[in-house]
PDB file of N, CA and C in Angstrom:
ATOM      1  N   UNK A   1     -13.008  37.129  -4.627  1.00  0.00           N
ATOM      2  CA  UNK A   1     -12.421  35.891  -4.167  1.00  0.00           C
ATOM      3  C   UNK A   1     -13.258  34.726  -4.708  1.00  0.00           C
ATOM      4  N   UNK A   2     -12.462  34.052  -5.340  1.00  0.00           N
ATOM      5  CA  UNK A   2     -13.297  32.633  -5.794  1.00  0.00           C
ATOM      6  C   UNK A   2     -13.524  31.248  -5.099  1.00  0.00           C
ATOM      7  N   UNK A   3     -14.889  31.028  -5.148  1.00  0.00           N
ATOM      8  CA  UNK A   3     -15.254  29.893  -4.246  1.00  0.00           C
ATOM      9  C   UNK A   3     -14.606  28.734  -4.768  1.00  0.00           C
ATOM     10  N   UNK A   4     -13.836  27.594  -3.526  1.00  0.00           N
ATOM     11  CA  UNK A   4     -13.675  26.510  -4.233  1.00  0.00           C
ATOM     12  C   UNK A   4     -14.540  25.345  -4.473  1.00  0.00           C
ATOM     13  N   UNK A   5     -14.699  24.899  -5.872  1.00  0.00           N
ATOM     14  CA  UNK A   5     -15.313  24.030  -5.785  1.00  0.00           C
ATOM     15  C   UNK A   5     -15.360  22.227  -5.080  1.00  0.00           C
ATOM     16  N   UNK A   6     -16.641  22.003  -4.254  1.00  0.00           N
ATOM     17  CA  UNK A   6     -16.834  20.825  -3.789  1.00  0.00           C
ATOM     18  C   UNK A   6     -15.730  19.286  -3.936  1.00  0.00           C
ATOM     19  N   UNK A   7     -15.433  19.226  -5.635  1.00  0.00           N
ATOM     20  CA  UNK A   7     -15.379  17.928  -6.145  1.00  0.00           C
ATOM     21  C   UNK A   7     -13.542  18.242  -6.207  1.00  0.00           C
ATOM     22  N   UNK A   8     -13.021  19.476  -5.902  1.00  0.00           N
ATOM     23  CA  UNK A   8     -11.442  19.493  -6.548  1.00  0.00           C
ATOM     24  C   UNK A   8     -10.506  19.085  -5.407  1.00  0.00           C
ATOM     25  N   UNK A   9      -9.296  18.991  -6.202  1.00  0.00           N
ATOM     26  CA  UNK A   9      -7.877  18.474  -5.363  1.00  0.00           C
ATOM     27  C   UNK A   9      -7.576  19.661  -4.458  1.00  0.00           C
ATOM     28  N   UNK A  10      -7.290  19.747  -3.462  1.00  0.00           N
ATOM     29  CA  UNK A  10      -6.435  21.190  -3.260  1.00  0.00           C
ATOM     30  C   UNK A  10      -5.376  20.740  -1.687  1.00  0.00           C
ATOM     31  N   UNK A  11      -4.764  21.999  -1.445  1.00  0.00           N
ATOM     32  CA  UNK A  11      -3.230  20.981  -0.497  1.00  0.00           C
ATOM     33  C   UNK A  11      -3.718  20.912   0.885  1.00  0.00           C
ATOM     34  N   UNK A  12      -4.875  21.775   1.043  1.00  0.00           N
ATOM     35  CA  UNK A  12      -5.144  21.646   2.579  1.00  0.00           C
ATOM     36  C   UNK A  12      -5.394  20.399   3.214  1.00  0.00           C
ATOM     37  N   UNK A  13      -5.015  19.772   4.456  1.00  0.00           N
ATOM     38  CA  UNK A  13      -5.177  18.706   4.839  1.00  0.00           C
ATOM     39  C   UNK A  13      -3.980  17.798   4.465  1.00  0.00           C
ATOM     40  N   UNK A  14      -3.220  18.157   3.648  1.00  0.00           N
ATOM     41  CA  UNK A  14      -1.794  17.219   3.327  1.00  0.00           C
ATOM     42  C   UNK A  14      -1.080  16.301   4.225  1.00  0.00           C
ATOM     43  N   UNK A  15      -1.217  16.825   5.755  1.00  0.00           N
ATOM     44  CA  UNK A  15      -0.683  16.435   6.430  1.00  0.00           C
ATOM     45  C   UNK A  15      -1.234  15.007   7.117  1.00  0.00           C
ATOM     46  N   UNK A  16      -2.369  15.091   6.903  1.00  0.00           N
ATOM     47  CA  UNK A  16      -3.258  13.412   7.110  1.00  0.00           C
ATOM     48  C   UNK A  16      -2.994  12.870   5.711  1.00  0.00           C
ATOM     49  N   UNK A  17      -3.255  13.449   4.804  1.00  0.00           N
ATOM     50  CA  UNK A  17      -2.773  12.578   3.485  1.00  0.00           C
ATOM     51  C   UNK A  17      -1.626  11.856   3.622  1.00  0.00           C
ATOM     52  N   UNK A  18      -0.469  12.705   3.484  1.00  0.00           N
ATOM     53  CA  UNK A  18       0.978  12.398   3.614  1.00  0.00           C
ATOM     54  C   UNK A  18       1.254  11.286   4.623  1.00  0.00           C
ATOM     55  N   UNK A  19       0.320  11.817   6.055  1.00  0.00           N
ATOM     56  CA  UNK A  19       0.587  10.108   6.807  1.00  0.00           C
ATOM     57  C   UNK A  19       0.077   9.241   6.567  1.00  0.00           C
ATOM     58  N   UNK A  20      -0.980   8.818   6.167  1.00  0.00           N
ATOM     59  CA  UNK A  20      -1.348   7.695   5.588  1.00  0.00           C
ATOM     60  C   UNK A  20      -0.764   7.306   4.564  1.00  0.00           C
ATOM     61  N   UNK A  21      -0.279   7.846   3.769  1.00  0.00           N
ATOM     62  CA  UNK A  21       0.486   7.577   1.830  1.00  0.00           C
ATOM     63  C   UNK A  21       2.300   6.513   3.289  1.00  0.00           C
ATOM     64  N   UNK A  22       2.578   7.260   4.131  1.00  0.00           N
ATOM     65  CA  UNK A  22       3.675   7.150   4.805  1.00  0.00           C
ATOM     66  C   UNK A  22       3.341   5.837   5.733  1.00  0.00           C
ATOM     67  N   UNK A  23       2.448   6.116   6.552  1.00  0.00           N
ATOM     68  CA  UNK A  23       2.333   4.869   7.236  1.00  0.00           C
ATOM     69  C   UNK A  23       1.421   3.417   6.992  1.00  0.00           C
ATOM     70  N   UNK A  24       0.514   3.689   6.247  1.00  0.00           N
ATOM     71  CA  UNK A  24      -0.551   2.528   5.405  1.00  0.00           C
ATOM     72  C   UNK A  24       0.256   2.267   4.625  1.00  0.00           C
ATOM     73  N   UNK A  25       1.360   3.143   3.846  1.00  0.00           N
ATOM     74  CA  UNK A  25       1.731   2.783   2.531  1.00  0.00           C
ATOM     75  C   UNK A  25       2.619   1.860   2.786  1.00  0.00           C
ATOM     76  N   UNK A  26       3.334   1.673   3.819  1.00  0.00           N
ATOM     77  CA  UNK A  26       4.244   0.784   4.486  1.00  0.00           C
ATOM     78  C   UNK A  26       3.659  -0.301   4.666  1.00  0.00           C
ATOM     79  N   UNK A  27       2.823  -0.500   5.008  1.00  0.00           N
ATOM     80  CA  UNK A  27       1.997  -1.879   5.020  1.00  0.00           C
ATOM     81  C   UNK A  27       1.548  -2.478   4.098  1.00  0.00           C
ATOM     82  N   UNK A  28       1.064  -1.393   2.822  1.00  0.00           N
ATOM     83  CA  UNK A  28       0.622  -2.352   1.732  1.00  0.00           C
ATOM     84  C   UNK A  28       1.816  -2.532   1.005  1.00  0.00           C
ATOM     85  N   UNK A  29       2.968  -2.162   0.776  1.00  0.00           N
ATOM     86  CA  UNK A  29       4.068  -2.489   0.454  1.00  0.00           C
ATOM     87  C   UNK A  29       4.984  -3.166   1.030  1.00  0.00           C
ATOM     88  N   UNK A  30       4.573  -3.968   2.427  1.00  0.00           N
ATOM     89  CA  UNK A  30       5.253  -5.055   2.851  1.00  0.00           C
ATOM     90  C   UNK A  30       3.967  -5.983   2.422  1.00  0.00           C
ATOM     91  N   UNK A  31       2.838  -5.823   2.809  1.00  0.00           N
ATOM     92  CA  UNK A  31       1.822  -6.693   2.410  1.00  0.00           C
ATOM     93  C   UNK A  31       1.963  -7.302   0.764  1.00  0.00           C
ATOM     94  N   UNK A  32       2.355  -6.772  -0.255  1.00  0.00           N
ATOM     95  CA  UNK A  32       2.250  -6.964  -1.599  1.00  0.00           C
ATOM     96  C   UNK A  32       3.663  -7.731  -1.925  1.00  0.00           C
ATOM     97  N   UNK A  33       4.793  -7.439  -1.013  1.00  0.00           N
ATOM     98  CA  UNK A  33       5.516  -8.096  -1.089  1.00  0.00           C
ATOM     99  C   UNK A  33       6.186  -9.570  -0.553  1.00  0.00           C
ATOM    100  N   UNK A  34       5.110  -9.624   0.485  1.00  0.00           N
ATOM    101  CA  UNK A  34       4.699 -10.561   1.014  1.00  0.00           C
ATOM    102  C   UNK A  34       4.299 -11.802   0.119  1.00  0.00           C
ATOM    103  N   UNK A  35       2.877 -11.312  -0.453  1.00  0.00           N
ATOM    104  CA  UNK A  35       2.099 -12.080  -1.476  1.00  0.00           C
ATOM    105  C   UNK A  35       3.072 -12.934  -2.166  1.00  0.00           C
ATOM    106  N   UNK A  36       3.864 -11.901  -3.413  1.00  0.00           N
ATOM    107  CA  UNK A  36       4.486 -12.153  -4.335  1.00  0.00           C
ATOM    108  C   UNK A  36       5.757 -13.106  -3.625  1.00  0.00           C
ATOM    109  N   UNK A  37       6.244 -13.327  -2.431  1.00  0.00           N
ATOM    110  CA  UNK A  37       6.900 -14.173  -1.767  1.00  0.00           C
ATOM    111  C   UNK A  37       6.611 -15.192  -1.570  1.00  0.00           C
ATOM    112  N   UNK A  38       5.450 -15.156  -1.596  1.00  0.00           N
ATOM    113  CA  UNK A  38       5.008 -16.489  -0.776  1.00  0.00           C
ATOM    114  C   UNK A  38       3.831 -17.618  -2.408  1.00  0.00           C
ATOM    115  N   UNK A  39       3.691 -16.588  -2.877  1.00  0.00           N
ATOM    116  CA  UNK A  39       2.824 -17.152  -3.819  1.00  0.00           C
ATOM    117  C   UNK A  39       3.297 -17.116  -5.657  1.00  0.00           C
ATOM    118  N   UNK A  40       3.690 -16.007  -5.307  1.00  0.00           N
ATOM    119  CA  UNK A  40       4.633 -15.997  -6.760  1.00  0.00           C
ATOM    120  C   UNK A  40       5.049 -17.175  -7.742  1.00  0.00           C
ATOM    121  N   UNK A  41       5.968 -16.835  -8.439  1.00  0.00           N
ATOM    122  CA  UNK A  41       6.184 -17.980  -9.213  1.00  0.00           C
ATOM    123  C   UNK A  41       8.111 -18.662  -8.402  1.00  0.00           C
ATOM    124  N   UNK A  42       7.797 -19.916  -8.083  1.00  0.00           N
ATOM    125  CA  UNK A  42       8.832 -20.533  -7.763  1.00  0.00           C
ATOM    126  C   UNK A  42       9.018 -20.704  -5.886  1.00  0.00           C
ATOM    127  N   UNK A  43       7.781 -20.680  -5.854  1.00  0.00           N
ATOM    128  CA  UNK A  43       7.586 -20.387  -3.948  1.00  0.00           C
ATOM    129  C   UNK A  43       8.537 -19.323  -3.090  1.00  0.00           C
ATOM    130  N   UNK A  44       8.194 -20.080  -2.098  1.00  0.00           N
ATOM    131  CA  UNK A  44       9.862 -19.580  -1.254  1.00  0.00           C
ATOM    132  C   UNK A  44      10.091 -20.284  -0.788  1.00  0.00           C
ATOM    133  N   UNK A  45      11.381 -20.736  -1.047  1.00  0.00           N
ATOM    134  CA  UNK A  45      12.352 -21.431  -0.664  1.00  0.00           C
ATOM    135  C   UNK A  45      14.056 -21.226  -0.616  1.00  0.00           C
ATOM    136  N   UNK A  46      14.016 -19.975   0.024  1.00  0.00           N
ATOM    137  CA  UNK A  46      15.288 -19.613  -0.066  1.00  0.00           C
ATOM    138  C   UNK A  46      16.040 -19.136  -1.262  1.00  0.00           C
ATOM    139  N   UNK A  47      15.228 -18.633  -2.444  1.00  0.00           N
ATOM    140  CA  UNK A  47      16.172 -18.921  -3.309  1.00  0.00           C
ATOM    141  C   UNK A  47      16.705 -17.232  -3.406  1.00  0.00           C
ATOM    142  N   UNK A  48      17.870 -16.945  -3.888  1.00  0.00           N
ATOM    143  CA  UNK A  48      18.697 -15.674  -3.306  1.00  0.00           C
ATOM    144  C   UNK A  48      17.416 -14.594  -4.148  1.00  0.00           C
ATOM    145  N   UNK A  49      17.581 -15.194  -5.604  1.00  0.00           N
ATOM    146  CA  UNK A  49      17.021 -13.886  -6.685  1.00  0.00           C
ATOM    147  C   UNK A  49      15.538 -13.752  -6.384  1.00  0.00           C
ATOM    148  N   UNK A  50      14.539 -14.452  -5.832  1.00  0.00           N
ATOM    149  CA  UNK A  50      13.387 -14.154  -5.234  1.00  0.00           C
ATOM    150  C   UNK A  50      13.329 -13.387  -4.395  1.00  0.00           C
ATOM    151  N   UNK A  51      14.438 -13.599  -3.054  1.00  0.00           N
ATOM    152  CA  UNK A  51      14.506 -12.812  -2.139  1.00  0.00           C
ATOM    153  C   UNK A  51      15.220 -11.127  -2.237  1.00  0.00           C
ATOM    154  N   UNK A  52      15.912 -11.090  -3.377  1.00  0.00           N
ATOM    155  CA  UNK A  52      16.442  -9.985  -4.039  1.00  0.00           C
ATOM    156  C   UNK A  52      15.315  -9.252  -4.769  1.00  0.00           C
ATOM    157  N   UNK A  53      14.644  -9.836  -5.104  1.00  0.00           N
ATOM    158  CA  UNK A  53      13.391  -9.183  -5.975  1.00  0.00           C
ATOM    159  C   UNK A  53      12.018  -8.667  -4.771  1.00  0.00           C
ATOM    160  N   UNK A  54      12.343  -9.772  -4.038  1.00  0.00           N
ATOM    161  CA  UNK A  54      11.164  -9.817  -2.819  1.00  0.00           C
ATOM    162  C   UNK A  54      11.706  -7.738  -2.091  1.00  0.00           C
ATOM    163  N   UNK A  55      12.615  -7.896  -1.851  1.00  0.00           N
ATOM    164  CA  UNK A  55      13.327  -7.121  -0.780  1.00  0.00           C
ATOM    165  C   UNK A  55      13.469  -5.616  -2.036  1.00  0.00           C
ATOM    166  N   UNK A  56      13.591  -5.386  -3.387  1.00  0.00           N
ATOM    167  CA  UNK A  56      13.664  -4.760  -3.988  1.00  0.00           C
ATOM    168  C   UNK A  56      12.487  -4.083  -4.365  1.00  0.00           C
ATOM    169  N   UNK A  57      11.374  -4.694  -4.454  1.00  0.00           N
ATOM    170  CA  UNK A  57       9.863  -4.062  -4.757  1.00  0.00           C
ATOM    171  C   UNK A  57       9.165  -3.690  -4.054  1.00  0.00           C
ATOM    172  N   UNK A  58       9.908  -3.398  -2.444  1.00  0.00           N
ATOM    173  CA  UNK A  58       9.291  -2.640  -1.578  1.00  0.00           C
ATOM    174  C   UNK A  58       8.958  -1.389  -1.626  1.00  0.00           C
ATOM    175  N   UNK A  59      10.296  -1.108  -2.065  1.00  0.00           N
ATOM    176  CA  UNK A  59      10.498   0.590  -1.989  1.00  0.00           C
ATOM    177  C   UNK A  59       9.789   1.332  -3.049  1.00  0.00           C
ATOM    178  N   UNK A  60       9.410   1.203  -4.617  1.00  0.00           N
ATOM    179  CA  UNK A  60       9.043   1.455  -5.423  1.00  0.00           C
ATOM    180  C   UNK A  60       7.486   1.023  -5.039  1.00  0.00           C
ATOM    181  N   UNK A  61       6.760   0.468  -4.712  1.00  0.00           N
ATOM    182  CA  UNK A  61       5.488   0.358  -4.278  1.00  0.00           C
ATOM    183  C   UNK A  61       5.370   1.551  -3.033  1.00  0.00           C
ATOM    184  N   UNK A  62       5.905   1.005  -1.983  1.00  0.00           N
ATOM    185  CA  UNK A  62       5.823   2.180  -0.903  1.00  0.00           C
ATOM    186  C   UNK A  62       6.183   4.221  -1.671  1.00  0.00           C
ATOM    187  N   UNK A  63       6.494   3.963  -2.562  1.00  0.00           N
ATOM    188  CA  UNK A  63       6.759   5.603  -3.158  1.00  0.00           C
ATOM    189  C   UNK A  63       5.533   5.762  -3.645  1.00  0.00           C
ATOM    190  N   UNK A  64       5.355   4.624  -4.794  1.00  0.00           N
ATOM    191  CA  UNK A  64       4.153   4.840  -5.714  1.00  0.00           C
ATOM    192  C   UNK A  64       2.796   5.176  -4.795  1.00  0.00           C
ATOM    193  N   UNK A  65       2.675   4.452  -3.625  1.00  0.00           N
ATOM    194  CA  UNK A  65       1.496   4.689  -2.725  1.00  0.00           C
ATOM    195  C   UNK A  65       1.576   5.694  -1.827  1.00  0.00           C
ATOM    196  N   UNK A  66       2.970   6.447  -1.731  1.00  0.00           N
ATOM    197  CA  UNK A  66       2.669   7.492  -1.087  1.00  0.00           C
ATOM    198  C   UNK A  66       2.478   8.940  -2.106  1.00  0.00           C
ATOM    199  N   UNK A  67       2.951   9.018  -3.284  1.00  0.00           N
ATOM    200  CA  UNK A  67       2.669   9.738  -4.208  1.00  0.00           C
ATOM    201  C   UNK A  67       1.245   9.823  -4.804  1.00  0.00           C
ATOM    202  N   UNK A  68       0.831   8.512  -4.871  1.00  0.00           N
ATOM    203  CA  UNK A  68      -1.154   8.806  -5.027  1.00  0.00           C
ATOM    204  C   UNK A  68      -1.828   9.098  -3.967  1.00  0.00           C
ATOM    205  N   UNK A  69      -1.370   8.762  -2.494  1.00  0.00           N
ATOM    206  CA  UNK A  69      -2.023   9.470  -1.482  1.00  0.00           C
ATOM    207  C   UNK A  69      -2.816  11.203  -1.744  1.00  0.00           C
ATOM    208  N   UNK A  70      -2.121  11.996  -2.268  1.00  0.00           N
ATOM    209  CA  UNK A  70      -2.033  13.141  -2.389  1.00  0.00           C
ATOM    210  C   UNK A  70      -3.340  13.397  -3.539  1.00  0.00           C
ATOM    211  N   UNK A  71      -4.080  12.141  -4.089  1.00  0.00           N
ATOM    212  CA  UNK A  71      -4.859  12.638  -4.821  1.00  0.00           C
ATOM    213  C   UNK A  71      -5.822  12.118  -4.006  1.00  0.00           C
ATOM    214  N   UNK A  72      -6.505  11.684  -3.127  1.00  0.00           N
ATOM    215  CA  UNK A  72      -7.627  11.700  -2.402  1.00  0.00           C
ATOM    216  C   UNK A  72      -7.986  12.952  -1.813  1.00  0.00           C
ATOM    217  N   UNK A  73      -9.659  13.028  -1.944  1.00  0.00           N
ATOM    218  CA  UNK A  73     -10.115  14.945  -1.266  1.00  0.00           C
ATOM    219  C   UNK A  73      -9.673  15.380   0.191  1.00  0.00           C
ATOM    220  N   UNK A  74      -9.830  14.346   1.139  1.00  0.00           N
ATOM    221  CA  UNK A  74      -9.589  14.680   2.524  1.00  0.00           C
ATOM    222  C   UNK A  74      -8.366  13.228   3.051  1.00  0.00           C
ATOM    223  N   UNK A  75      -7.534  13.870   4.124  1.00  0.00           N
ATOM    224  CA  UNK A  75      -6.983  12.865   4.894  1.00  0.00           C
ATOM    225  C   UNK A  75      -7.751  11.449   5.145  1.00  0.00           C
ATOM    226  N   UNK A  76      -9.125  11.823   6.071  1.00  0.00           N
ATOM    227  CA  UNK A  76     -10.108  10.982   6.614  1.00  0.00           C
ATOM    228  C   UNK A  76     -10.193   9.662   5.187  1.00  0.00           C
ATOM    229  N   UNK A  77     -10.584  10.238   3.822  1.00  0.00           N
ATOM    230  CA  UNK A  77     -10.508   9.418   2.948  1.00  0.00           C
ATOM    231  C   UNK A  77      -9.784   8.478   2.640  1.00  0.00           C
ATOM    232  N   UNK A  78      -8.276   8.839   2.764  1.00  0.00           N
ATOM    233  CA  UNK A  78      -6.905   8.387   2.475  1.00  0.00           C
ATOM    234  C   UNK A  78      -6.723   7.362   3.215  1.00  0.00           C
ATOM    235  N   UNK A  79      -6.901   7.895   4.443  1.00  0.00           N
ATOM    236  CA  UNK A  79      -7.004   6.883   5.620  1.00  0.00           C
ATOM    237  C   UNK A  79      -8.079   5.781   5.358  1.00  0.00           C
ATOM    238  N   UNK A  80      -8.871   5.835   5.188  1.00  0.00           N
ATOM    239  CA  UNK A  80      -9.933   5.253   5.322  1.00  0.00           C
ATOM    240  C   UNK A  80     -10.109   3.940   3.979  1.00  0.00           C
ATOM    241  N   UNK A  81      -9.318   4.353   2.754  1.00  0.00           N
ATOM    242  CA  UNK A  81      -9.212   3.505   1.659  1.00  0.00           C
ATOM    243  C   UNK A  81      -7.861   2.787   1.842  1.00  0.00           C
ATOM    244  N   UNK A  82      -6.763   3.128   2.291  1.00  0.00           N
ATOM    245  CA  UNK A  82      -5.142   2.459   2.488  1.00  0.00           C
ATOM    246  C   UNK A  82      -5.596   1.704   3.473  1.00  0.00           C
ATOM    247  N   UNK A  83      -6.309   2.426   4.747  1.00  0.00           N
ATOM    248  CA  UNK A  83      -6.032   1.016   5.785  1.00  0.00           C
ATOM    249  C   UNK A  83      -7.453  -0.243   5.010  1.00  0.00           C
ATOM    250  N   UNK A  84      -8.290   0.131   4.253  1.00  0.00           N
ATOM    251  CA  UNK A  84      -8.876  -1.178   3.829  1.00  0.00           C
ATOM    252  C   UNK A  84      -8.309  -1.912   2.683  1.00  0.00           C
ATOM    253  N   UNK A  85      -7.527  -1.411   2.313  1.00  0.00           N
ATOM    254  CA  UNK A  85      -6.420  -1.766   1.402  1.00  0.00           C
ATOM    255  C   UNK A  85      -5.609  -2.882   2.253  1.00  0.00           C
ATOM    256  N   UNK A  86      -5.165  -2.299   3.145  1.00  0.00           N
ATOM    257  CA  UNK A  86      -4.195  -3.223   4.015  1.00  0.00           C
ATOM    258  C   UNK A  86      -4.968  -4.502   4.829  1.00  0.00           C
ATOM    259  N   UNK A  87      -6.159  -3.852   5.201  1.00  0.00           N
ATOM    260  CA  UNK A  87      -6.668  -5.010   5.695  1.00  0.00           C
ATOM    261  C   UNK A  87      -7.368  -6.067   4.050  1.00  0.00           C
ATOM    262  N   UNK A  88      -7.137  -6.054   3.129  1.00  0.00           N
ATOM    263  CA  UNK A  88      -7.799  -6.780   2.421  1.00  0.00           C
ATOM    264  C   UNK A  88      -6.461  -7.893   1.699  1.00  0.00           C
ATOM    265  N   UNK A  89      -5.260  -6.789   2.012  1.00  0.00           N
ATOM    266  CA  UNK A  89      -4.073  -7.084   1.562  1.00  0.00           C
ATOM    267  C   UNK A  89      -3.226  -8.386   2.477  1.00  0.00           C
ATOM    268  N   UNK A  90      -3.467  -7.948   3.684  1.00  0.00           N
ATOM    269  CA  UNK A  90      -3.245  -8.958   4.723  1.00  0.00           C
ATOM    270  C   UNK A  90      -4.488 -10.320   4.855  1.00  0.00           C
ATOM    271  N   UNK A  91      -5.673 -10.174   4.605  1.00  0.00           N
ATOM    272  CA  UNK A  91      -6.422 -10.925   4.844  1.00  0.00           C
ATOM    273  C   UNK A  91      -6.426 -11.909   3.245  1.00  0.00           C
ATOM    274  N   UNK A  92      -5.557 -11.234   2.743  1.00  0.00           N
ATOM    275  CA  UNK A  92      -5.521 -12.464   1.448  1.00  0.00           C
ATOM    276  C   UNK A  92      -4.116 -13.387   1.368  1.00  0.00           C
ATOM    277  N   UNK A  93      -3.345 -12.470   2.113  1.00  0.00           N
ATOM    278  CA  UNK A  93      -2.275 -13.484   2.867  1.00  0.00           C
ATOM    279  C   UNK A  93      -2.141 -14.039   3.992  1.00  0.00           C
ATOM    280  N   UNK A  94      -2.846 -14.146   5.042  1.00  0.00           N
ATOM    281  CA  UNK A  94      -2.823 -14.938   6.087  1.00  0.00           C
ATOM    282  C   UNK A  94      -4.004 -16.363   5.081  1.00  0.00           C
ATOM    283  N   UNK A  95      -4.941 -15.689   4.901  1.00  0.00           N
ATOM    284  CA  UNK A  95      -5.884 -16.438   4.139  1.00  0.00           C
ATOM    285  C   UNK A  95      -5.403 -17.543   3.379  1.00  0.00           C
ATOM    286  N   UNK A  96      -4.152 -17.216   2.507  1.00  0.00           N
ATOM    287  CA  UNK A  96      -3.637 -17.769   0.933  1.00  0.00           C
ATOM    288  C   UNK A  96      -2.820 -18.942   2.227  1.00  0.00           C
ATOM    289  N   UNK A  97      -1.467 -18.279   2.892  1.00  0.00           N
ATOM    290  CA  UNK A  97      -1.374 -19.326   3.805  1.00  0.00           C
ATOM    291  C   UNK A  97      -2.183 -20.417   4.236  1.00  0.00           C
ATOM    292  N   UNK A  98      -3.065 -19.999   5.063  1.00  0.00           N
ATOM    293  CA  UNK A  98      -4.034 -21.083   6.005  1.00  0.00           C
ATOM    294  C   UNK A  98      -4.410 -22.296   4.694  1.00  0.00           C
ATOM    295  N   UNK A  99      -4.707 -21.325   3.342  1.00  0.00           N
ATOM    296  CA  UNK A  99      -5.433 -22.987   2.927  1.00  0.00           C
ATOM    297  C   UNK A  99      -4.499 -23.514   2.227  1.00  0.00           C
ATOM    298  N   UNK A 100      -3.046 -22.767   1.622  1.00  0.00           N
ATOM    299  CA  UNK A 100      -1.893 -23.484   1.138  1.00  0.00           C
ATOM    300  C   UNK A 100      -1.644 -25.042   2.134  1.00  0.00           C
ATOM    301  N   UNK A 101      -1.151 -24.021   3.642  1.00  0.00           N
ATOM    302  CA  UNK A 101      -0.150 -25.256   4.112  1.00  0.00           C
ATOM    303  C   UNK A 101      -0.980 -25.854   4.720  1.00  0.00           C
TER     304      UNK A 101
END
């Protein structure tokens, strides 16, 4: 029987992975879409095709971040890099707000 090594990928633990890729990933993919709403090019101001684009690049971020979840070694990790993700993600948009308006 072969030992596994320290440094590799393997599926055990998926199930903390998978929630974090699922529930952090939801946040940094409203968080990112947020940004690009509010700071982007052409503000916000109602305009339809911003908000079409705004509302469209959710879903393709939220996949993409739950599909790399799966390459961190442990859940604990996953967790531990998405939610500082989110908090860095949110703290640059409440932030970008406060000194905009």
């Amino acid at each position: 029987m072969a030992k596994q090594q320290t440094g590799t990928l393997s599926s055990k633990n998926w199930l903390g992975r998978a929630s974090a890729g699922l529930i952090l990933g939801f946040g940094i993919a409203i968080g990112l879409s947020a940004l690009f709403a509010h700071f982007g090019p052409g503000g916000f101001n109602g305009e339809s095709t911003k908000m079409q684009m705004t509302m469209w690049m959710t879903s393709p971020i939220w996949v993409t971040v739950l599909c790399c979840c799966f390459l961190f070694q442990t859940g604990l990790r996953a967790w531990l890099w998405l939610g500082a993700t989110n908090i860095f993600i949110f703290a640059a948009y409440f932030g970008g707000r406060a000194l905009v308006t």
